[in-house]
N, C-alpha and C. Protein backbone atom coordinates (compact mmCIF):
# COMPACT_ATOMS: atom_id res chain seq x y z
N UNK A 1 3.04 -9.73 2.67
CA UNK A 1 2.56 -9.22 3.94
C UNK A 1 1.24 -9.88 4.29
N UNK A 2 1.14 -10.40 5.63
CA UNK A 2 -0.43 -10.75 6.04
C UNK A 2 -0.43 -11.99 5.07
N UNK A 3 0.45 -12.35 4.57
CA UNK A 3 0.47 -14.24 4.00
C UNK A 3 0.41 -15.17 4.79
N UNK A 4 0.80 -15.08 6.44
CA UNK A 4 0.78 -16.27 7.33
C UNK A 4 -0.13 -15.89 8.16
N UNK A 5 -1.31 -15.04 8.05
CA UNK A 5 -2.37 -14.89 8.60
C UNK A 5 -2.95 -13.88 10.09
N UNK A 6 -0.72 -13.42 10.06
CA UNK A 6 -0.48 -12.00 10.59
C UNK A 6 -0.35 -11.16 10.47
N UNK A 7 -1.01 -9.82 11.03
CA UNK A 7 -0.39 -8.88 10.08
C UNK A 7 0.15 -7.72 11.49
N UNK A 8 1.62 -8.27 11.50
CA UNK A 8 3.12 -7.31 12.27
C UNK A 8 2.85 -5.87 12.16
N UNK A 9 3.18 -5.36 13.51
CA UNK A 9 3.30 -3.94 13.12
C UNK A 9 4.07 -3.62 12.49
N UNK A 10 5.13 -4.11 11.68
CA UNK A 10 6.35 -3.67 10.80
C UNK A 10 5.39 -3.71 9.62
N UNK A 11 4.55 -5.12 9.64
CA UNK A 11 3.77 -5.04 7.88
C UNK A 11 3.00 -3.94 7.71
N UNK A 12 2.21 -3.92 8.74
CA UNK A 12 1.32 -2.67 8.82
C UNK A 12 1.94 -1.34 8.37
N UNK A 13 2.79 -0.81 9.11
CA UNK A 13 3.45 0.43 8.84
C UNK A 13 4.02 0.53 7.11
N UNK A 14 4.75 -0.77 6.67
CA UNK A 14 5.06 -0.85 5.69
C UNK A 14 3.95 -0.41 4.43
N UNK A 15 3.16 -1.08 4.97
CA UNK A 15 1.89 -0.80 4.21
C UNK A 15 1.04 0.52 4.10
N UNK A 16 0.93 0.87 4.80
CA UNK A 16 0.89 2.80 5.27
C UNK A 16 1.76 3.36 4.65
N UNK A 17 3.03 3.15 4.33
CA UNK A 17 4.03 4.24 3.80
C UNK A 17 3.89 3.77 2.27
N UNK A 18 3.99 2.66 1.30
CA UNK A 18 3.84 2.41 0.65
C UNK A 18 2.63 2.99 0.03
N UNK A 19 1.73 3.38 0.36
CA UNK A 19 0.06 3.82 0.39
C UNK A 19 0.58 5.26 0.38
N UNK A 20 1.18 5.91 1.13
CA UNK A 20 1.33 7.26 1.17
C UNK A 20 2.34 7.35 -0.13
N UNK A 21 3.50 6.91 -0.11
CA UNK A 21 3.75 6.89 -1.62
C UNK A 21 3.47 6.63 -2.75
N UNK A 22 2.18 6.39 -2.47
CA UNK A 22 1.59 6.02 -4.18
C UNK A 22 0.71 7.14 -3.99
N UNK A 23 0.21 7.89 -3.23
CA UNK A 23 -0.70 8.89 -3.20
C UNK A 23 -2.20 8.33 -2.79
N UNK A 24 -2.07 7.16 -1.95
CA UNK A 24 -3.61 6.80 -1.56
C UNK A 24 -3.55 7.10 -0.37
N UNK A 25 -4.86 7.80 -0.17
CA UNK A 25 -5.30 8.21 0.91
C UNK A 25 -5.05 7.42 2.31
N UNK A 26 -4.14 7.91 3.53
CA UNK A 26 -4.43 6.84 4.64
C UNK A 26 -5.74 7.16 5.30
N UNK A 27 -6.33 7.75 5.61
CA UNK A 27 -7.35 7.46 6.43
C UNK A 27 -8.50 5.84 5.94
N UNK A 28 -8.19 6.05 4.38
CA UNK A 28 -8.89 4.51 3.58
C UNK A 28 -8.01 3.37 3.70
N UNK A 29 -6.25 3.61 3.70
CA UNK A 29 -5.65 2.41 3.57
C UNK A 29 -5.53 2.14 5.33
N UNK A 30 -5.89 2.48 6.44
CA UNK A 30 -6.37 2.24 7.89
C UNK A 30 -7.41 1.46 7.65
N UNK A 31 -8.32 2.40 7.04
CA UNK A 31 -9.64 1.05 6.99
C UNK A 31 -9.32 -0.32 6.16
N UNK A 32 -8.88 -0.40 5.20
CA UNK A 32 -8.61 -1.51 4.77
C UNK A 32 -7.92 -2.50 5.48
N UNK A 33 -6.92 -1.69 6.14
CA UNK A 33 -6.33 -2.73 7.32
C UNK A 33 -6.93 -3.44 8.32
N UNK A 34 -7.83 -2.14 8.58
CA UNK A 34 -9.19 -2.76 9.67
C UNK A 34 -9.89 -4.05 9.09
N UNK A 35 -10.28 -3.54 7.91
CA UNK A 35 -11.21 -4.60 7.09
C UNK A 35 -10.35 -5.89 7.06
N UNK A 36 -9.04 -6.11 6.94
CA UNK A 36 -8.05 -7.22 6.87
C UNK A 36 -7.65 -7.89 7.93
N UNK A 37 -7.60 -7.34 9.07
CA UNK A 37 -7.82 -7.75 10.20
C UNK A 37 -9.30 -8.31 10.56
N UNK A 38 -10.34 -8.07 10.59
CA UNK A 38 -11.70 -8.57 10.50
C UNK A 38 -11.98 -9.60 9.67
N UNK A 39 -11.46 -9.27 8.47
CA UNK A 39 -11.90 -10.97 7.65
C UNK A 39 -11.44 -12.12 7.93
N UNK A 40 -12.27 -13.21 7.56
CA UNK A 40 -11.44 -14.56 8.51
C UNK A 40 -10.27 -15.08 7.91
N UNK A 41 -10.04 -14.32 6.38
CA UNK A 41 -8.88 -14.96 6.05
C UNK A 41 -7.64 -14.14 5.24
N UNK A 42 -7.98 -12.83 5.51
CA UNK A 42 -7.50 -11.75 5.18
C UNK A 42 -7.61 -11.28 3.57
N UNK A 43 -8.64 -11.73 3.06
CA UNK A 43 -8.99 -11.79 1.78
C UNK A 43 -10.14 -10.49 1.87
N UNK A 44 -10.10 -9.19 0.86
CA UNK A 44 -11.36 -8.35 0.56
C UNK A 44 -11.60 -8.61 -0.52
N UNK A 45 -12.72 -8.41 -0.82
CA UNK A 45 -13.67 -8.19 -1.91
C UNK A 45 -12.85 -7.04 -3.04
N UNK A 46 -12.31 -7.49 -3.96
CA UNK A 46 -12.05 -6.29 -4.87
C UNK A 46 -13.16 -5.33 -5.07
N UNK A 47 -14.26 -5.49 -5.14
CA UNK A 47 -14.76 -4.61 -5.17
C UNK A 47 -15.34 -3.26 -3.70
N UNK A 48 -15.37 -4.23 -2.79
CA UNK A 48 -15.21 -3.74 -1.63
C UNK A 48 -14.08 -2.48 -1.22
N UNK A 49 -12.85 -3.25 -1.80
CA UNK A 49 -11.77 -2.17 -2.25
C UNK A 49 -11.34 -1.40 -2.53
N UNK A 50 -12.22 -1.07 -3.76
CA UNK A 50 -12.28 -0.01 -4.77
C UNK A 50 -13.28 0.85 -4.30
N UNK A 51 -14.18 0.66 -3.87
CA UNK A 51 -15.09 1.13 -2.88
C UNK A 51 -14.94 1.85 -1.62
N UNK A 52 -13.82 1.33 -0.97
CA UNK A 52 -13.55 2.47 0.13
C UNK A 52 -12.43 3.35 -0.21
N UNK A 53 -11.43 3.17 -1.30
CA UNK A 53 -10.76 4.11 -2.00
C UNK A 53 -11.49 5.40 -2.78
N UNK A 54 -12.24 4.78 -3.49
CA UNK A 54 -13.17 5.94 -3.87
C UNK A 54 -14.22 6.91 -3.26
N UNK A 55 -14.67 6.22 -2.03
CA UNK A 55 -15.45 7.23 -1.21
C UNK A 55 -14.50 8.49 -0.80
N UNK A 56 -13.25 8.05 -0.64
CA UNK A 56 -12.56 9.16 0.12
C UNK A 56 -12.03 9.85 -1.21
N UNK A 57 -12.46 10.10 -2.25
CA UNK A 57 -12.27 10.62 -3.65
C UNK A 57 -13.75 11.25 -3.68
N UNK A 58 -14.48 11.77 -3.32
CA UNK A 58 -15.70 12.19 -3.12
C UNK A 58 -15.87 13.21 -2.07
């Protein structure tokens, strides 16, 4: 998903439900999307990552 530097509303959604089935929070896996859309090459910071997963664990 988001390999050719798009990211489809089919990937998107895919990605949301996948997230809800693992038990991660969507309001964080939205932002990450946000954040993936914003970067110039759709690359985050692992640690950046782990970082907005865990705030919403707080």
């Amino acid at each position: 998903m988001h390999c050719d530097g798009i990211l489809h509303e089919k990937e998107a959604k895919a990605i949301q439900q996948i997230a809800i089935e693992m038990g991660l929070n969507p309001n964080a896996t939205k932002r990450i999307l946000d954040l993936m859309h914003k970067a110039p090459n759709a690359m985050i910071n692992p640690k950046l990552l782990l970082k907005v997963f865990q705030e919403q664990h707080n």
